[in-house]
C-alpha atoms as a PDB file:
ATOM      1  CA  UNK A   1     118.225  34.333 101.161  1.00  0.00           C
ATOM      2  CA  UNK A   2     120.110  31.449 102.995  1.00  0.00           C
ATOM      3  CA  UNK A   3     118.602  27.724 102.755  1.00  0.00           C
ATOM      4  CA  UNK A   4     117.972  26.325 106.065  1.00  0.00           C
ATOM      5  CA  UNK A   5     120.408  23.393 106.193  1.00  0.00           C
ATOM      6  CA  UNK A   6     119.671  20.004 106.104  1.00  0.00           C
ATOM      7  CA  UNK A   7     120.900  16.579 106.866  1.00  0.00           C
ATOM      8  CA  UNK A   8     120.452  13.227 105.369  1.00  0.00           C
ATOM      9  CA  UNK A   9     118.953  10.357 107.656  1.00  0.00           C
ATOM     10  CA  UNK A  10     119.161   6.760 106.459  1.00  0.00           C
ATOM     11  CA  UNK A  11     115.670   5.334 107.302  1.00  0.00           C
ATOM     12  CA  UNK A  12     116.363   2.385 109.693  1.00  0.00           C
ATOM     13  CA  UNK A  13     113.319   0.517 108.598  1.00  0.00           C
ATOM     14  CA  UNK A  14     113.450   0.969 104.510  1.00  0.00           C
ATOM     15  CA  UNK A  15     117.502   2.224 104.201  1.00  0.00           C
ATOM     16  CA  UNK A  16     115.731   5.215 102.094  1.00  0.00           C
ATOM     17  CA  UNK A  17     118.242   8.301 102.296  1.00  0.00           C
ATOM     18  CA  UNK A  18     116.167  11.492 103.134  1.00  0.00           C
ATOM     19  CA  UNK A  19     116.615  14.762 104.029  1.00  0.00           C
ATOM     20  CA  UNK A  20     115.973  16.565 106.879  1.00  0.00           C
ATOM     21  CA  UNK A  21     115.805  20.257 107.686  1.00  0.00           C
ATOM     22  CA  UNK A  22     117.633  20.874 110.825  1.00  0.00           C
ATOM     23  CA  UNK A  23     114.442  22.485 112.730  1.00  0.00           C
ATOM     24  CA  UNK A  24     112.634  19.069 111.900  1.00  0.00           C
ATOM     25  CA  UNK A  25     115.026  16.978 113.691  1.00  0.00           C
ATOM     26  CA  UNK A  26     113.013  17.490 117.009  1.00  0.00           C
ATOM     27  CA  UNK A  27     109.756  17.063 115.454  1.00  0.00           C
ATOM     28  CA  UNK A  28     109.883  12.886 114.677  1.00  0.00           C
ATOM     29  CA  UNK A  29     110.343  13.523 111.365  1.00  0.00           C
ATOM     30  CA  UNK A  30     109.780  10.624 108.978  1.00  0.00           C
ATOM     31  CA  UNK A  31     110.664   8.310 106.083  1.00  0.00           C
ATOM     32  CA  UNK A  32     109.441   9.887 103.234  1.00  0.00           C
ATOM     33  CA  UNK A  33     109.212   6.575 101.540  1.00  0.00           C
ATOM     34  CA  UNK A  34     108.015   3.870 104.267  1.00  0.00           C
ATOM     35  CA  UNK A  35     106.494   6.850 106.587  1.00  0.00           C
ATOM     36  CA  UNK A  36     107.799   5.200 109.474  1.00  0.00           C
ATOM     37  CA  UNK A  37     110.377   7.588 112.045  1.00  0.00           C
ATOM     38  CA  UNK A  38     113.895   8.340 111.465  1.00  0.00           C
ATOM     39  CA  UNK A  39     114.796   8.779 114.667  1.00  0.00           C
ATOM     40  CA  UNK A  40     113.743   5.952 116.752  1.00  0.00           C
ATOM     41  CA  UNK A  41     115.063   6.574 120.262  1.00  0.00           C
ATOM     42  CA  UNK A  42     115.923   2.658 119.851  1.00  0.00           C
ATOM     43  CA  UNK A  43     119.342   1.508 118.539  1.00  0.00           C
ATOM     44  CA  UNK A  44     118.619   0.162 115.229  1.00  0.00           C
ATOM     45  CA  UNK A  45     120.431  -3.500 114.420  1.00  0.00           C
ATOM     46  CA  UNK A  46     122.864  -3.084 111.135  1.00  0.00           C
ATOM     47  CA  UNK A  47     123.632  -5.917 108.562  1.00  0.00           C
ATOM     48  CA  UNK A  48     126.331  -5.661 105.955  1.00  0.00           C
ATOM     49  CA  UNK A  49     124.630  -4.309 103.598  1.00  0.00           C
ATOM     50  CA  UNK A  50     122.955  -1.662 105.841  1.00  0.00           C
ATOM     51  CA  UNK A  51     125.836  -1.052 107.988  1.00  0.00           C
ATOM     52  CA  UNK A  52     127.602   0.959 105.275  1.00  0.00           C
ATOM     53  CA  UNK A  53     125.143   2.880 104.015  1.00  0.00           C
ATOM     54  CA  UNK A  54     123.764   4.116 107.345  1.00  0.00           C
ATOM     55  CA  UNK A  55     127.344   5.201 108.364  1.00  0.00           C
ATOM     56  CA  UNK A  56     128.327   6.776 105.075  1.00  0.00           C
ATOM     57  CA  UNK A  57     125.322   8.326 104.608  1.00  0.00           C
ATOM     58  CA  UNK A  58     123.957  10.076 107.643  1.00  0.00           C
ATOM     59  CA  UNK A  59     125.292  13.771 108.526  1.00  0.00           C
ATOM     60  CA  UNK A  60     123.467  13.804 111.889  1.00  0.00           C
ATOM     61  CA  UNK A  61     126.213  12.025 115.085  1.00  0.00           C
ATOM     62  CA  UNK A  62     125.774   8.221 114.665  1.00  0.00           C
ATOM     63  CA  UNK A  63     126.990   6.275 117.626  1.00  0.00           C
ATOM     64  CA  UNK A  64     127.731   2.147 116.332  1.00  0.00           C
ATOM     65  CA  UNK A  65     128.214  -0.525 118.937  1.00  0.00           C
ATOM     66  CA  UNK A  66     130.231  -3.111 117.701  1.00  0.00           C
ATOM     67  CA  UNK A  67     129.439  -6.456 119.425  1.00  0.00           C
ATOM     68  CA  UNK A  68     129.569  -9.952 119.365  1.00  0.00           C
ATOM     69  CA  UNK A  69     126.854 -12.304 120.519  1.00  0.00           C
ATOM     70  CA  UNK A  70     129.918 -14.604 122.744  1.00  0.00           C
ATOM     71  CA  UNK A  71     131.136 -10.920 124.137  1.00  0.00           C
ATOM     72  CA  UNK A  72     129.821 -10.974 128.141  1.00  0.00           C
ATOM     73  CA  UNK A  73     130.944  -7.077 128.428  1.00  0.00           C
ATOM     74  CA  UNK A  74     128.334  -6.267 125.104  1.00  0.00           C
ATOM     75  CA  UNK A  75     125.563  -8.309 126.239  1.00  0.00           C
ATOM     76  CA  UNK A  76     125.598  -6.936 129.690  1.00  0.00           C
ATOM     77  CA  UNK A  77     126.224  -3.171 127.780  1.00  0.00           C
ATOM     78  CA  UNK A  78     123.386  -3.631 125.377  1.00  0.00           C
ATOM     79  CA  UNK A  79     120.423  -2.598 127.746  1.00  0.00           C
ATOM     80  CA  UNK A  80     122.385   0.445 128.831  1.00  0.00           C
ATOM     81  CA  UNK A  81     122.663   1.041 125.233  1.00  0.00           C
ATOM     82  CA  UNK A  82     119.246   0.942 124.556  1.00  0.00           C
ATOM     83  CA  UNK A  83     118.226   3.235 127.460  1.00  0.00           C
ATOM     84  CA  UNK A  84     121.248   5.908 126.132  1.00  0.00           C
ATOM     85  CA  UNK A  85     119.945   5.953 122.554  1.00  0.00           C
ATOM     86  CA  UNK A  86     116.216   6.813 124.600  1.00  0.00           C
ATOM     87  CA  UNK A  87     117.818   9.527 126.191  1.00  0.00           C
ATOM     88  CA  UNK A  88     119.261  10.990 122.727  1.00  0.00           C
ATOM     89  CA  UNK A  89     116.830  11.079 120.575  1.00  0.00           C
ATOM     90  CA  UNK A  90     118.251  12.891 118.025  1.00  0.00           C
ATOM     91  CA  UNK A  91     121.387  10.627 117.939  1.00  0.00           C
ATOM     92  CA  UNK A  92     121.196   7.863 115.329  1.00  0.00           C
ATOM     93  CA  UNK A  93     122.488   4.464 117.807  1.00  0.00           C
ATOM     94  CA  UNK A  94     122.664   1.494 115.644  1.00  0.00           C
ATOM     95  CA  UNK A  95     124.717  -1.901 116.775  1.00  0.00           C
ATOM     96  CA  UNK A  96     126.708  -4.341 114.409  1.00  0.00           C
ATOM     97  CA  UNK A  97     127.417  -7.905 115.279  1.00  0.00           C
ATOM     98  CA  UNK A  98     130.751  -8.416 114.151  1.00  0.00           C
ATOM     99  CA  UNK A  99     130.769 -12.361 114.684  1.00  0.00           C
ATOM    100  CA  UNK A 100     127.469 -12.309 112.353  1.00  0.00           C
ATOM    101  CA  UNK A 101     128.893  -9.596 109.892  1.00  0.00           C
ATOM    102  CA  UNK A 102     132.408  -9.743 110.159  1.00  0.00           C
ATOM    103  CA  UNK A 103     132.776  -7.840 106.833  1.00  0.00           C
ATOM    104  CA  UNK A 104     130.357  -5.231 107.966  1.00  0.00           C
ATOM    105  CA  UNK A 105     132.786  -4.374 111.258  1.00  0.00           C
ATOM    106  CA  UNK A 106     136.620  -5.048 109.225  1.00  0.00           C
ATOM    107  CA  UNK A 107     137.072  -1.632 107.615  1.00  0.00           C
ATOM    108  CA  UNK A 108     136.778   0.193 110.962  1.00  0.00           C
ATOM    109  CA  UNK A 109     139.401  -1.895 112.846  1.00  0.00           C
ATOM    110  CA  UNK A 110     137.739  -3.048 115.829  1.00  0.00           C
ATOM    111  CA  UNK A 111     140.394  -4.460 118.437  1.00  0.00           C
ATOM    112  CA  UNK A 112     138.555  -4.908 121.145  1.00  0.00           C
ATOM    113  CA  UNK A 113     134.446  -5.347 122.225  1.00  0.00           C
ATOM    114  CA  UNK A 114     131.824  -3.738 122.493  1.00  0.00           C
ATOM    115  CA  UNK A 115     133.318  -0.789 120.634  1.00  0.00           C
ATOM    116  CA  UNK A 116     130.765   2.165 120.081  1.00  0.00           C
ATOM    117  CA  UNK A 117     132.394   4.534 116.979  1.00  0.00           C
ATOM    118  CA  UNK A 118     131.087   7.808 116.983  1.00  0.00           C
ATOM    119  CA  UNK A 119     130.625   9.058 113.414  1.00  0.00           C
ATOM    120  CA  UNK A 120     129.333  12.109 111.182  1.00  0.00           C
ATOM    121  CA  UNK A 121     129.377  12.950 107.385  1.00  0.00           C
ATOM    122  CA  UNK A 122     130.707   9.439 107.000  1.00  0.00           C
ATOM    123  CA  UNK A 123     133.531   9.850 109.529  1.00  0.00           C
ATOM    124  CA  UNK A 124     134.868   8.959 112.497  1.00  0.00           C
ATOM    125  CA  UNK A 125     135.089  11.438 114.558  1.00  0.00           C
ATOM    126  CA  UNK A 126     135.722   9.153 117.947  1.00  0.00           C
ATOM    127  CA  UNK A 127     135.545   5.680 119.726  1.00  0.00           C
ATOM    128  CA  UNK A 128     135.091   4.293 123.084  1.00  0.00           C
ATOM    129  CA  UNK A 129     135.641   0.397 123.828  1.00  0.00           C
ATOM    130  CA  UNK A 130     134.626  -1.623 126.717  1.00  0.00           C
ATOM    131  CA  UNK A 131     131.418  -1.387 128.441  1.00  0.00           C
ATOM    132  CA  UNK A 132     130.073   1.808 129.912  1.00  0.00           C
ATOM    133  CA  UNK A 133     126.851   2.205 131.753  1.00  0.00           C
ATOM    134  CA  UNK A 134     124.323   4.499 129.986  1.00  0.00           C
ATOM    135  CA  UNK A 135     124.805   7.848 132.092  1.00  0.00           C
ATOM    136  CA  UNK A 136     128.552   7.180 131.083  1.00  0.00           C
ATOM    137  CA  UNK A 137     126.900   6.715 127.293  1.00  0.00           C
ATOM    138  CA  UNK A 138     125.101   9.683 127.256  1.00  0.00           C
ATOM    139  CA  UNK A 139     127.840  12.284 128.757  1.00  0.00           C
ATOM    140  CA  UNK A 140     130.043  10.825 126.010  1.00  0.00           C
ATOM    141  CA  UNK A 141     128.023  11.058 123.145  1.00  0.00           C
ATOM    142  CA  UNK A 142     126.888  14.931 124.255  1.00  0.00           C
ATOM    143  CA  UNK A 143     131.024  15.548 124.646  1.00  0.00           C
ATOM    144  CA  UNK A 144     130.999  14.830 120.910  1.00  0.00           C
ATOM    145  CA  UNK A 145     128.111  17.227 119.678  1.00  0.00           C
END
């Protein structure tokens, strides 16, 4: 018999790792330690302590918008942000602030902002910088799955 695979979510409220059986992905699965969802429909604000973890250790796509509070472009991107990760909710969309957590943006060599990285399984599998509107978001972020 096969086991149904899985895939390990990084709780965005406790930074628990769990894991997930693919058929429960739709189904708001949650933390097994805090109880609170996984997947949040809401981009989910990274630190550098959390920023790691949550890209290293989730397997499902996880979209990171790199930003800076000074950035016009990011703030002006962030609601369109927020209404793509709505629109995905099965996509993990978290957002670093590299002038706050400088350390928690340097070892993916961000050039230019906002810069969303697209990764999975701990890699980067693509970017897009510069601001997009969320349809733009969302038809990017499916070209990836």
């Amino acid at each position: 018999m096969m086991s149904e695979q899985s895939f390990h979510l990084v709780c965005p409220h406790c930074q628990a790792t769990n894991r997930v059986p693919a058929a429960r992905l739709s189904a708001a699965p949650k933390c097994g330690k805090c109880s609170q969802p996984l997947l949040t429909a809401s981009p989910c604000e990274l630190n550098a302590q959390t920023a790691n973890k949550v890209i290293q250790k989730n397997e499902v796509l996880t979209i990171v918008d790199f930003w800076a509070s000074w950035c016009q472009p990011c703030i002006m991107m962030a609601p369109e942000f927020k209404v793509a990760a709505g629109q995905l909710p099965q996509v993990v969309f978290a957002k670093v602030q590299t002038d706050k957590y400088e350390q928690a943006a340097a070892p993916y060599n961000i050039r230019s902002l906002p810069t969303m990285v697209a990764f999975k399984n701990g890699k980067e599998v693509a970017r897009q910088s510069g601001a997009l509107p969320s349809n733009q978001i969302v038809q990017w972020v499916q070209s990836l799955r």
